[in-house]
PDB file of N, CA and C in Angstrom:
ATOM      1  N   UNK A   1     -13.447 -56.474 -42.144  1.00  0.00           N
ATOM      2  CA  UNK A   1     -14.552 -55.581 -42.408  1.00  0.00           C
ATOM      3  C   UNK A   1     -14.343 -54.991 -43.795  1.00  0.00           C
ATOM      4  N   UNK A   2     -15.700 -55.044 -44.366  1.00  0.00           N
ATOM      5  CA  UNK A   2     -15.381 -53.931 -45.709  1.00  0.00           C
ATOM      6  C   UNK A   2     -16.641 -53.492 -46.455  1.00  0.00           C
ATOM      7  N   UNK A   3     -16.149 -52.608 -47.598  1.00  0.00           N
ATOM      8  CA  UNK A   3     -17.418 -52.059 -47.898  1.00  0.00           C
ATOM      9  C   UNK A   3     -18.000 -53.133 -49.144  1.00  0.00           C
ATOM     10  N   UNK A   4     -19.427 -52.507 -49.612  1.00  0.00           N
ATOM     11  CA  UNK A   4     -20.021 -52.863 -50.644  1.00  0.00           C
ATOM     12  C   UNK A   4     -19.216 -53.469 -51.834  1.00  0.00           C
ATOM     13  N   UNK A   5     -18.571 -52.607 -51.769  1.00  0.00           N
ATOM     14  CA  UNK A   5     -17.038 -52.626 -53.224  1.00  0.00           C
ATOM     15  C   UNK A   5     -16.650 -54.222 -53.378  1.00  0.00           C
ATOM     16  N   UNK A   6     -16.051 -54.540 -52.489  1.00  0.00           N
ATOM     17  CA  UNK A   6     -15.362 -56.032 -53.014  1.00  0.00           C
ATOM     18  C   UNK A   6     -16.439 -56.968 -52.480  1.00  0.00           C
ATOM     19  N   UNK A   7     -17.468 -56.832 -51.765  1.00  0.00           N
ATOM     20  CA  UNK A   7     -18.453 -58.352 -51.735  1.00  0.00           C
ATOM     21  C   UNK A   7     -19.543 -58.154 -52.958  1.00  0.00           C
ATOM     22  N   UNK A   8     -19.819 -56.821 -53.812  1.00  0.00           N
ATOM     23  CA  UNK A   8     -20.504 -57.126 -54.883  1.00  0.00           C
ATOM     24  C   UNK A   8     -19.884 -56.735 -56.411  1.00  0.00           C
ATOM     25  N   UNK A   9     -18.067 -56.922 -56.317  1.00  0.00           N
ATOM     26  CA  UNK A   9     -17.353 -57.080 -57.446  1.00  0.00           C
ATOM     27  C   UNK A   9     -17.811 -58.193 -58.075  1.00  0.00           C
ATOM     28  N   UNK A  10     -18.059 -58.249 -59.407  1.00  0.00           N
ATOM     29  CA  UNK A  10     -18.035 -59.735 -60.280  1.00  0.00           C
ATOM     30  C   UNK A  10     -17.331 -59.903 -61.258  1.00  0.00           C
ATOM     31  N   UNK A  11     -17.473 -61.192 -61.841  1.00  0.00           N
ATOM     32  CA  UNK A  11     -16.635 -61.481 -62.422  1.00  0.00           C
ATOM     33  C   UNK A  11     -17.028 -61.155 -64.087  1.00  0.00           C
ATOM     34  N   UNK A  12     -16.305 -62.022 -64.468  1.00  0.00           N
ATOM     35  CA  UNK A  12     -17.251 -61.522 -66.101  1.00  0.00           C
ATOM     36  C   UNK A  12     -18.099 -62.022 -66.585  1.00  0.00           C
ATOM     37  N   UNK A  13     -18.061 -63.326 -65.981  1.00  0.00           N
ATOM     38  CA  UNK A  13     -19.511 -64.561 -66.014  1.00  0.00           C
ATOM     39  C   UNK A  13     -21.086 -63.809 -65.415  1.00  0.00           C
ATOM     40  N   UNK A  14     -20.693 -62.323 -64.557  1.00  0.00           N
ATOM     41  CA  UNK A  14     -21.442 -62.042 -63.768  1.00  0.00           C
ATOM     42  C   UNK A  14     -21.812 -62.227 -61.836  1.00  0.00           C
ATOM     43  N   UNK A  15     -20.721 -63.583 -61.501  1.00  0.00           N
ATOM     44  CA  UNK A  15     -20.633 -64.075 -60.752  1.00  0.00           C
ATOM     45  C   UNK A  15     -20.008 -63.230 -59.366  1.00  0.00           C
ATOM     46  N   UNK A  16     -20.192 -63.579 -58.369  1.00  0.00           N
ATOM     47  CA  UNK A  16     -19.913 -62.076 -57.067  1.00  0.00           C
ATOM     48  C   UNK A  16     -18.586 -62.577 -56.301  1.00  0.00           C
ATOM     49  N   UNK A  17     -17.734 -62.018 -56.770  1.00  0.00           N
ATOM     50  CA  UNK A  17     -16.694 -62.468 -55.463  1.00  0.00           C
ATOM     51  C   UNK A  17     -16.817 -63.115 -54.443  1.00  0.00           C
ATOM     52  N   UNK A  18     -15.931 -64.033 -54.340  1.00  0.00           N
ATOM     53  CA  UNK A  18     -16.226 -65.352 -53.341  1.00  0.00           C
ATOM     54  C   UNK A  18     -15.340 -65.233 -52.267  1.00  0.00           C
ATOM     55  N   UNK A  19     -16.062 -63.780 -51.256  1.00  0.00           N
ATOM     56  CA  UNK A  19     -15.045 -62.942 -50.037  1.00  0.00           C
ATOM     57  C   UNK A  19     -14.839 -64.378 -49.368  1.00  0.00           C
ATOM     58  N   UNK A  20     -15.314 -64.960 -49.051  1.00  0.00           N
ATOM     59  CA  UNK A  20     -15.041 -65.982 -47.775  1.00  0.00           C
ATOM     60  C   UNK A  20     -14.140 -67.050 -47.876  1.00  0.00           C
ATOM     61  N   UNK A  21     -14.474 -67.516 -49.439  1.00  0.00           N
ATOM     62  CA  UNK A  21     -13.444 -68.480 -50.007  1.00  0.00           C
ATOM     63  C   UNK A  21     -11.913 -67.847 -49.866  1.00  0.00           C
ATOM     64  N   UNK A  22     -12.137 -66.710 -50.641  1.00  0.00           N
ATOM     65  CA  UNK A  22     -10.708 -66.249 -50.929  1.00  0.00           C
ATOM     66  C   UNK A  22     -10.104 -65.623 -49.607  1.00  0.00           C
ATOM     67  N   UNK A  23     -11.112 -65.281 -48.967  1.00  0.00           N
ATOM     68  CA  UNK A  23     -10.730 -65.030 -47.049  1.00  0.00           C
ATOM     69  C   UNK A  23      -9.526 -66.166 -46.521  1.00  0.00           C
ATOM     70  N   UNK A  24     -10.533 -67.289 -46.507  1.00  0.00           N
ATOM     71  CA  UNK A  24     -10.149 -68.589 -45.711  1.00  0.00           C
ATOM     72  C   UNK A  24      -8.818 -68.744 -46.859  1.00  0.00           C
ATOM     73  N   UNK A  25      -8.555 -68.694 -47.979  1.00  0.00           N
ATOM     74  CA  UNK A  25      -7.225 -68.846 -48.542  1.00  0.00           C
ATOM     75  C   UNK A  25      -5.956 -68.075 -48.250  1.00  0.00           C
ATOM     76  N   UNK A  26      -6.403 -66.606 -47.411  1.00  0.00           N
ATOM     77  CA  UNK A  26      -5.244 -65.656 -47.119  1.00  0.00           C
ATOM     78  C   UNK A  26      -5.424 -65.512 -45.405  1.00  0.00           C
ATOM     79  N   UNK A  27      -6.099 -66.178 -44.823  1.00  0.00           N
ATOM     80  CA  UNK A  27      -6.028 -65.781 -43.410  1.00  0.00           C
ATOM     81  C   UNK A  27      -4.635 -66.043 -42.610  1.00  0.00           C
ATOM     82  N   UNK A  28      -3.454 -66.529 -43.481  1.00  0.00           N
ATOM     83  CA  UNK A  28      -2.170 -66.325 -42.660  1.00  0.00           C
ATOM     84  C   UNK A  28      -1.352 -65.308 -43.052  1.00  0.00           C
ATOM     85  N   UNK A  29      -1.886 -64.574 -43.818  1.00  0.00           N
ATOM     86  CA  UNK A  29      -1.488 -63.197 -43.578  1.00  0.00           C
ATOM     87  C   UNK A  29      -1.742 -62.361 -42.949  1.00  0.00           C
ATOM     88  N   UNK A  30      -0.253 -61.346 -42.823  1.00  0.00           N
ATOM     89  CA  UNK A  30      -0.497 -60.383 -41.608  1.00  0.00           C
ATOM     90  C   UNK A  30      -1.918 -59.416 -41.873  1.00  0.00           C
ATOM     91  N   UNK A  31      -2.137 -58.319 -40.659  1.00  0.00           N
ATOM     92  CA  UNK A  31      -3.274 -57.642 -40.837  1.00  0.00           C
ATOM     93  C   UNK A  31      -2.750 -56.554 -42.322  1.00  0.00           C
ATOM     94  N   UNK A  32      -1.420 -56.209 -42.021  1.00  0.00           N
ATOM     95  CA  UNK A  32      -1.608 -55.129 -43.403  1.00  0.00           C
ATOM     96  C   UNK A  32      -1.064 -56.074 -44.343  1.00  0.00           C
ATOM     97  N   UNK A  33      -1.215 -57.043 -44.676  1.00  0.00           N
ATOM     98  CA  UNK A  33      -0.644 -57.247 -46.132  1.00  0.00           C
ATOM     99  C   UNK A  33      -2.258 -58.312 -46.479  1.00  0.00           C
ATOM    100  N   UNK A  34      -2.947 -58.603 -45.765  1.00  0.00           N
ATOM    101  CA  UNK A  34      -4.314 -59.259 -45.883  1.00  0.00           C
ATOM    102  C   UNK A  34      -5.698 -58.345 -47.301  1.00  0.00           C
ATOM    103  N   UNK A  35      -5.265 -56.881 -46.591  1.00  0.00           N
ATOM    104  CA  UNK A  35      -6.421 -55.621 -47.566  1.00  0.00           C
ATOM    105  C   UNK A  35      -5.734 -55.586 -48.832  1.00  0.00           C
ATOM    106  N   UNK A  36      -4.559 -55.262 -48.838  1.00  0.00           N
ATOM    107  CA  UNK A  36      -3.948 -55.346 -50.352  1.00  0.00           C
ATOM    108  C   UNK A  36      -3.712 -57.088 -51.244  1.00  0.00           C
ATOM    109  N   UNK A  37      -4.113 -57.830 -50.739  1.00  0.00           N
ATOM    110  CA  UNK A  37      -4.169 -59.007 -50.882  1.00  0.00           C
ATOM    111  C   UNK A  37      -5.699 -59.479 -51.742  1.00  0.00           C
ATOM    112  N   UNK A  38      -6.481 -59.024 -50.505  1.00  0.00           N
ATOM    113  CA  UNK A  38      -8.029 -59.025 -50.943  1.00  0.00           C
ATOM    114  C   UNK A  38      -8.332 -57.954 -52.281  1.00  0.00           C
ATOM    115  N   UNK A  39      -8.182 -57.019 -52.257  1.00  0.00           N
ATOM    116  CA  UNK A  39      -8.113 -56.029 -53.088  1.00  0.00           C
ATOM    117  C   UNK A  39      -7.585 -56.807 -54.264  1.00  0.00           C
ATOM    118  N   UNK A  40      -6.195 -56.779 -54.674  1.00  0.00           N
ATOM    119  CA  UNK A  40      -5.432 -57.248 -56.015  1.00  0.00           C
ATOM    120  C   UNK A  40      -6.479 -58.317 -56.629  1.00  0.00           C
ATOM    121  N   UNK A  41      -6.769 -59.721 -55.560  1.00  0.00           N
ATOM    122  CA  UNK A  41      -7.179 -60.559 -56.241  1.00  0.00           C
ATOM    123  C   UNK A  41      -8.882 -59.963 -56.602  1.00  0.00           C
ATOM    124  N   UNK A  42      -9.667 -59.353 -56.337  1.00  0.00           N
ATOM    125  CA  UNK A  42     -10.793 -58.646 -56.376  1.00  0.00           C
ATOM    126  C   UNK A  42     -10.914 -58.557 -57.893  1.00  0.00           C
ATOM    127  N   UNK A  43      -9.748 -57.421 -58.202  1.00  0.00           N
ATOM    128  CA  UNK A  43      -9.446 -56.420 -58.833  1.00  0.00           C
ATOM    129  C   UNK A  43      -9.399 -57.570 -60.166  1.00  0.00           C
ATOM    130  N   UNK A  44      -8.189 -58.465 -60.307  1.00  0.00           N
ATOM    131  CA  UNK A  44      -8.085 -59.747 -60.954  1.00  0.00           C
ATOM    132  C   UNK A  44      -9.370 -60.484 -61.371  1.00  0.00           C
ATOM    133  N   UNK A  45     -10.036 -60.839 -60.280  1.00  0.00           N
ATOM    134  CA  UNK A  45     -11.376 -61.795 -60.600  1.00  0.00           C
ATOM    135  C   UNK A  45     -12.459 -60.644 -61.612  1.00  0.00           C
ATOM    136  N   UNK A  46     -12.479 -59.510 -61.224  1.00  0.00           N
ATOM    137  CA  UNK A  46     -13.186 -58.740 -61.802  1.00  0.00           C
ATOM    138  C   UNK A  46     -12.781 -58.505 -63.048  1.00  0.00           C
ATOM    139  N   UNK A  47     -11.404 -58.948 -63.518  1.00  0.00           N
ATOM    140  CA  UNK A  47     -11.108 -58.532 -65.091  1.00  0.00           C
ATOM    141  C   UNK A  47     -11.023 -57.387 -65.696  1.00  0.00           C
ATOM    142  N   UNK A  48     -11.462 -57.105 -66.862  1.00  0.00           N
ATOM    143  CA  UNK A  48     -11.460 -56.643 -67.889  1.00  0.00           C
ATOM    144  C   UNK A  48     -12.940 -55.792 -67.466  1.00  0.00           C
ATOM    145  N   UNK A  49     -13.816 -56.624 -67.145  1.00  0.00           N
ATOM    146  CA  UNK A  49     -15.266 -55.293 -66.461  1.00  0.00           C
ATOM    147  C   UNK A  49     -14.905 -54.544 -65.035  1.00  0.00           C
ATOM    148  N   UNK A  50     -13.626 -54.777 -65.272  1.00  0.00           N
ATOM    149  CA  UNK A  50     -13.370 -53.347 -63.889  1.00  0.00           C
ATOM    150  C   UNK A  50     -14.170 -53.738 -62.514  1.00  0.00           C
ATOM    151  N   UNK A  51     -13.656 -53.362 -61.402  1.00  0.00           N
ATOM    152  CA  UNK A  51     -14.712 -52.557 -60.485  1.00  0.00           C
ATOM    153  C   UNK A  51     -15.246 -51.454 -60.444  1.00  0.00           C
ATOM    154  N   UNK A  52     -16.365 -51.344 -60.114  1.00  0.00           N
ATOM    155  CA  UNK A  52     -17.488 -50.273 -60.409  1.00  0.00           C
ATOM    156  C   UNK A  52     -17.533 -49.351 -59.116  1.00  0.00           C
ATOM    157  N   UNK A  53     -17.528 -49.890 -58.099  1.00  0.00           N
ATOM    158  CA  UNK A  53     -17.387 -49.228 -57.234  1.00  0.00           C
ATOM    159  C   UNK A  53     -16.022 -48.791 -55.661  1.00  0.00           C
ATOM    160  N   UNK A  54     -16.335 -48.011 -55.208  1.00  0.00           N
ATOM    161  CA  UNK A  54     -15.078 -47.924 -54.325  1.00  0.00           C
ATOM    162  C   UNK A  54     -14.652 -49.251 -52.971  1.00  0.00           C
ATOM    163  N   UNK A  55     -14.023 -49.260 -52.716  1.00  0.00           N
ATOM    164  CA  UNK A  55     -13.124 -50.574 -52.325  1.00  0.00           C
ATOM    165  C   UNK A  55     -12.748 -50.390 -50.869  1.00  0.00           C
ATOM    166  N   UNK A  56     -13.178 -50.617 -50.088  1.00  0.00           N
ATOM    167  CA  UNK A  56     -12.539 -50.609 -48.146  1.00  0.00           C
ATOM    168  C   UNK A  56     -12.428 -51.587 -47.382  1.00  0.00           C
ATOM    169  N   UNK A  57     -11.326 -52.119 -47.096  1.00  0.00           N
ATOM    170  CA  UNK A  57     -11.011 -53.188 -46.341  1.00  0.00           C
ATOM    171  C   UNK A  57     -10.252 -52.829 -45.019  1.00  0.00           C
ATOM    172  N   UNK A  58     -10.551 -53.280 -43.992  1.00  0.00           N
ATOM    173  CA  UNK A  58     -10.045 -53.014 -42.840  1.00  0.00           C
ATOM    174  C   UNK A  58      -9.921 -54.561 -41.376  1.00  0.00           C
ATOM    175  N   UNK A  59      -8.692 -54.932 -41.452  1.00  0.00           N
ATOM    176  CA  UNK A  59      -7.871 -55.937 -41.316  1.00  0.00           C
ATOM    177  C   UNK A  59      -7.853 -55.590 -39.893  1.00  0.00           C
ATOM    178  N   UNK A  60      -8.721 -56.882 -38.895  1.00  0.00           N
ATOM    179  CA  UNK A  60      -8.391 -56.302 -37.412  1.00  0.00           C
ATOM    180  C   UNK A  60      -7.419 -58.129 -37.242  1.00  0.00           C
ATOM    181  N   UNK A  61      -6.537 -58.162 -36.019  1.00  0.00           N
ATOM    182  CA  UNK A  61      -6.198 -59.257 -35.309  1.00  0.00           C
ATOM    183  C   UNK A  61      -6.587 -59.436 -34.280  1.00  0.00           C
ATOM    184  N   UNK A  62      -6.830 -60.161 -33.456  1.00  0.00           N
ATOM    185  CA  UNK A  62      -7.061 -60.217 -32.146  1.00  0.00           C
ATOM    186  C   UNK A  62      -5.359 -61.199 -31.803  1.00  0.00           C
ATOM    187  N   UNK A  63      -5.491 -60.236 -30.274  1.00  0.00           N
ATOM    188  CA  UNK A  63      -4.095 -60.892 -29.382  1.00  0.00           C
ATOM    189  C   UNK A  63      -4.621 -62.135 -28.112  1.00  0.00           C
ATOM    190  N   UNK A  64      -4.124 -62.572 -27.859  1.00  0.00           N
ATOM    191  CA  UNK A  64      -4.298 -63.330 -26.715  1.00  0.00           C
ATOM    192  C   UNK A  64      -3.981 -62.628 -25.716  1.00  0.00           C
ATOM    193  N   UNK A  65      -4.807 -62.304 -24.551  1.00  0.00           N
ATOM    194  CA  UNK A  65      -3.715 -61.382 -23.360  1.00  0.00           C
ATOM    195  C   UNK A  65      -2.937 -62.783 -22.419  1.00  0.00           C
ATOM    196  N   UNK A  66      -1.976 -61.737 -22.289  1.00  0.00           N
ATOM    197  CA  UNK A  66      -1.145 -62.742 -21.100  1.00  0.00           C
ATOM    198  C   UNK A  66      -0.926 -62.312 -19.916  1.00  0.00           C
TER     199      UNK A  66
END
């Protein structure tokens, strides 16, 4: 889950963060090291034009019951 912040970060081309791509590249990470993961590279793709706005990511797992 997350806010506005990192699905309408861009790049410097103008281009919008590619949450799903870069999702499906970190989904074997744990739940807390997944938001600071998403975030950094965000932060990276966005460059030199910054992010503009505020940033919330929230990392659920699901368990199998036994």
């Amino acid at each position: 889950l997350t806010t506005d912040g990192l699905t309408e970060t861009r790049g410097a081309d103008g281009t919008f963060y590619p949450v799903t791509e870069r999702l499906t590249e970190r989904v074997s990470l744990s739940s807390t090291e997944l938001p600071r993961a998403l975030y950094e590279d965000a932060s990276a793709f966005a460059g030199e034009r910054g992010q503009h706005d505020d940033v919330a990511i929230l990392s659920v797992r699901r368990s199998p019951f036994r």
